[in-house]
C-alpha atoms as a PDB file:
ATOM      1  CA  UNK A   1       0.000   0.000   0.000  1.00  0.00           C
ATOM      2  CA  UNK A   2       1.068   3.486  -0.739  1.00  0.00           C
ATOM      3  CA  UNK A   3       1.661   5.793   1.997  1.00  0.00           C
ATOM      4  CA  UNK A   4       0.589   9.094   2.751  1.00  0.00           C
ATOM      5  CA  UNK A   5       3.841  11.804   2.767  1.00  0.00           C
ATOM      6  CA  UNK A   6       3.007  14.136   5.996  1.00  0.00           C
ATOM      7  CA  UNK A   7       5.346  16.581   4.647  1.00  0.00           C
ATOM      8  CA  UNK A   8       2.662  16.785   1.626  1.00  0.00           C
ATOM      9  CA  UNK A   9       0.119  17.259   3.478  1.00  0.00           C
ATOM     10  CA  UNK A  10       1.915  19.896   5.477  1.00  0.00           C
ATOM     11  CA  UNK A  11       2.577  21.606   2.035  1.00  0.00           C
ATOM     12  CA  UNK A  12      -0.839  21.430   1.123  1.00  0.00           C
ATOM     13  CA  UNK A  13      -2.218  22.985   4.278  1.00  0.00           C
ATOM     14  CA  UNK A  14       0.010  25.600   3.517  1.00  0.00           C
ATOM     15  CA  UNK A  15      -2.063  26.617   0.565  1.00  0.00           C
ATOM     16  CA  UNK A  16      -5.000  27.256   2.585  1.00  0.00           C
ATOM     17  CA  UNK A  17      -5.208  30.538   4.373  1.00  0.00           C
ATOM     18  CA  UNK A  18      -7.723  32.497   6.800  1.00  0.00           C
ATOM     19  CA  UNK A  19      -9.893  34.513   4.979  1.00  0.00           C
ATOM     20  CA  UNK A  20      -9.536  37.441   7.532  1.00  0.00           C
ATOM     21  CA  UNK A  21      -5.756  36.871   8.053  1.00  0.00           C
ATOM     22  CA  UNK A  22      -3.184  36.471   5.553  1.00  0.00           C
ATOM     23  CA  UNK A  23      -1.169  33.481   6.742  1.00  0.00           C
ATOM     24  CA  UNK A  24      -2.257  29.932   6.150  1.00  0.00           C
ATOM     25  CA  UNK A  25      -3.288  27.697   8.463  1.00  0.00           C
ATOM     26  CA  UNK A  26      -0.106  25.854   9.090  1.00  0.00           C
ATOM     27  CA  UNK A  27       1.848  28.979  10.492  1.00  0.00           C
ATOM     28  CA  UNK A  28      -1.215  30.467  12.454  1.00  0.00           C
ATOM     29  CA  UNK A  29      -1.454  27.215  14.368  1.00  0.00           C
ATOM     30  CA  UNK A  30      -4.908  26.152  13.764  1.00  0.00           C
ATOM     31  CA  UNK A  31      -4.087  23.024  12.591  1.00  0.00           C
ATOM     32  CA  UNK A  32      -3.956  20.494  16.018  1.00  0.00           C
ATOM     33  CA  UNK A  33      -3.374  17.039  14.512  1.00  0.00           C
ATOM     34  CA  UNK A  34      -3.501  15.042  11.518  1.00  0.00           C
ATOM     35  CA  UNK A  35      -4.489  11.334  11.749  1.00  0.00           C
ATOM     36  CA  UNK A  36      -2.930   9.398   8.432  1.00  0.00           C
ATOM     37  CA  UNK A  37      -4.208   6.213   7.797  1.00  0.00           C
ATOM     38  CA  UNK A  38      -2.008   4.407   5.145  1.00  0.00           C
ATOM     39  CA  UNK A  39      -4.408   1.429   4.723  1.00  0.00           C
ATOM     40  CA  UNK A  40      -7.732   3.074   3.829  1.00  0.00           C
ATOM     41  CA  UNK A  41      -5.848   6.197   2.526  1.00  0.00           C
ATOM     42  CA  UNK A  42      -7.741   8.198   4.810  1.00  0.00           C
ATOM     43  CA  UNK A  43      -6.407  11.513   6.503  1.00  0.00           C
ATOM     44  CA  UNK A  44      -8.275  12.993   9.518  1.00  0.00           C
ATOM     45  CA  UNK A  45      -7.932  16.696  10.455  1.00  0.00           C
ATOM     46  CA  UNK A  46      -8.359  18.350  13.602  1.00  0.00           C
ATOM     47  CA  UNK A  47      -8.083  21.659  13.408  1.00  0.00           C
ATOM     48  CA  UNK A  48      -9.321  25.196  15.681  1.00  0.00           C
ATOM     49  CA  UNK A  49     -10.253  29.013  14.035  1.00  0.00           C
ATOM     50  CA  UNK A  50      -9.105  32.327  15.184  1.00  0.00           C
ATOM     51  CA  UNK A  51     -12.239  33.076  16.628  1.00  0.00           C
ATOM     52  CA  UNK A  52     -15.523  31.020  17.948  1.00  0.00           C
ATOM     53  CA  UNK A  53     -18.018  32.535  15.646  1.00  0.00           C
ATOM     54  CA  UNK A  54     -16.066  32.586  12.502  1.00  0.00           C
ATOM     55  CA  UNK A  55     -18.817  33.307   9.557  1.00  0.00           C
ATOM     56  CA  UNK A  56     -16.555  31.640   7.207  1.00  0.00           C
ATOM     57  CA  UNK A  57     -15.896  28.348   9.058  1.00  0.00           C
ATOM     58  CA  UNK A  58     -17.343  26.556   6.338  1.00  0.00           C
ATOM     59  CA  UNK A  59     -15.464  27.291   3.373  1.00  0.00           C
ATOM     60  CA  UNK A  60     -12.111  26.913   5.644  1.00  0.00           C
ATOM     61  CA  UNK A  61     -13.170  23.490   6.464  1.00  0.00           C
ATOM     62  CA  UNK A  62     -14.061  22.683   2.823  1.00  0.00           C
ATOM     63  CA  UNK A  63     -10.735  24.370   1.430  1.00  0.00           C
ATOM     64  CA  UNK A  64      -8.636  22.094   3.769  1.00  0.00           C
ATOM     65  CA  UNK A  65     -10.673  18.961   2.954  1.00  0.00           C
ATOM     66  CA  UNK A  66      -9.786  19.659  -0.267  1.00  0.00           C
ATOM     67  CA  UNK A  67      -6.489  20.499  -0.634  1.00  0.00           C
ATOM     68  CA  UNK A  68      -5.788  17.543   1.562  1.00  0.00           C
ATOM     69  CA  UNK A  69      -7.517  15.267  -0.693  1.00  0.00           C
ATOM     70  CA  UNK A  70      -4.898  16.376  -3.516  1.00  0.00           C
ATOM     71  CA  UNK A  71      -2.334  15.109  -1.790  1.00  0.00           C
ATOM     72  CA  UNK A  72      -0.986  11.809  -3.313  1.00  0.00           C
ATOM     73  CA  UNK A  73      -2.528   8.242  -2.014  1.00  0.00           C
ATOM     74  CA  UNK A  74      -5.524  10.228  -0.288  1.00  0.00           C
ATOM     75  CA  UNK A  75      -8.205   8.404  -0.890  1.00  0.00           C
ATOM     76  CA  UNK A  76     -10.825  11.049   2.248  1.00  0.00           C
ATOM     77  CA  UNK A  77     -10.358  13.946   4.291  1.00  0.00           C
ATOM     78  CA  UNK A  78     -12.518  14.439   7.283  1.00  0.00           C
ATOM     79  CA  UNK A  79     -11.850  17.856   9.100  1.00  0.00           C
ATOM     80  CA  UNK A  80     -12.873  18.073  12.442  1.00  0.00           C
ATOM     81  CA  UNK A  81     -13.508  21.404  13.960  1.00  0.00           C
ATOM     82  CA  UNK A  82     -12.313  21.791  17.650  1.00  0.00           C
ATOM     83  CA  UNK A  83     -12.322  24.568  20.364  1.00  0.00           C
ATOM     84  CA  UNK A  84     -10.583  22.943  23.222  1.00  0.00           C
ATOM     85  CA  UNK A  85      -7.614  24.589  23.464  1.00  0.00           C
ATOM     86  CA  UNK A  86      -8.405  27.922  22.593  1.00  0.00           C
ATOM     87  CA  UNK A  87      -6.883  28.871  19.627  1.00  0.00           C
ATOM     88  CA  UNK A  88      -4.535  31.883  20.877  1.00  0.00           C
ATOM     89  CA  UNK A  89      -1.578  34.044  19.283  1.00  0.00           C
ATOM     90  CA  UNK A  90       1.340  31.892  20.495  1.00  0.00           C
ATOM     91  CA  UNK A  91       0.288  29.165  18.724  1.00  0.00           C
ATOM     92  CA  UNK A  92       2.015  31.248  15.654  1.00  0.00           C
ATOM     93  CA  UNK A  93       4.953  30.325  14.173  1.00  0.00           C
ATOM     94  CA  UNK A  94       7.446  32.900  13.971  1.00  0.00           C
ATOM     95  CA  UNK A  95       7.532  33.704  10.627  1.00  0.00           C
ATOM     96  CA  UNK A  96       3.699  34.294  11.119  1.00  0.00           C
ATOM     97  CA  UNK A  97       4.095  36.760  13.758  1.00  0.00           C
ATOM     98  CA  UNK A  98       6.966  38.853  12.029  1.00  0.00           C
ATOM     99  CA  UNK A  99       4.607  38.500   8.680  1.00  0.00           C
ATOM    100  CA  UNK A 100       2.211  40.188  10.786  1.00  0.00           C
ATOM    101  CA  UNK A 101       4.536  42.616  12.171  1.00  0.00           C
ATOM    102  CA  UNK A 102       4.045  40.835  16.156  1.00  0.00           C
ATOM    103  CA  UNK A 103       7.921  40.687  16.060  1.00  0.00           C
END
């Protein structure tokens, strides 16, 4: 069986971005943990927002799903949406806080 490549995945994550703040998702922390599973070529996403009542939660969810499912050997995506932790600031990488002048 083919396996997933995390650092592809990682990559394509990197292509989707907040639609209120220019950084992906990757560098602004909201992605919590990825779940590969090489046999059914399925790739499970947990993943937080910048803020609770984001309008455009949706269409986040939907862009990682897809660019996920891109990746070589996917075969699904499911994207779970999680609050616990908070999403907060330091969970930026630091090329994500200088990019938004924090540094």
């Amino acid at each position: 069986m083919a396996e997933i490549n995390e650092a592809e995945l990682m990559d394509a994550l990197r292509e989707c971005y907040d639609p209120e703040i220019p950084v992906n998702v990757v560098d602004l922390g909201l992605i919590y943990n990825l779940d590969i599973n090489n046999e059914s070529g399925n790739v499970d996403v947990t993943m937080t927002l910048t803020a609770m009542g984001c309008p455009m939660a949706g269409e986040v969810m939907s862009e990682v799903e897809m660019r996920v499912g891109q990746v070589e050997n996917v075969k699904s995506c499911n994207v779970a949406l999680t609050f616990d932790p908070p999403w907060s600031p330091e969970r930026m990488t630091e090329d994500a806080k200088w990019e938004l002048g924090m540094m």
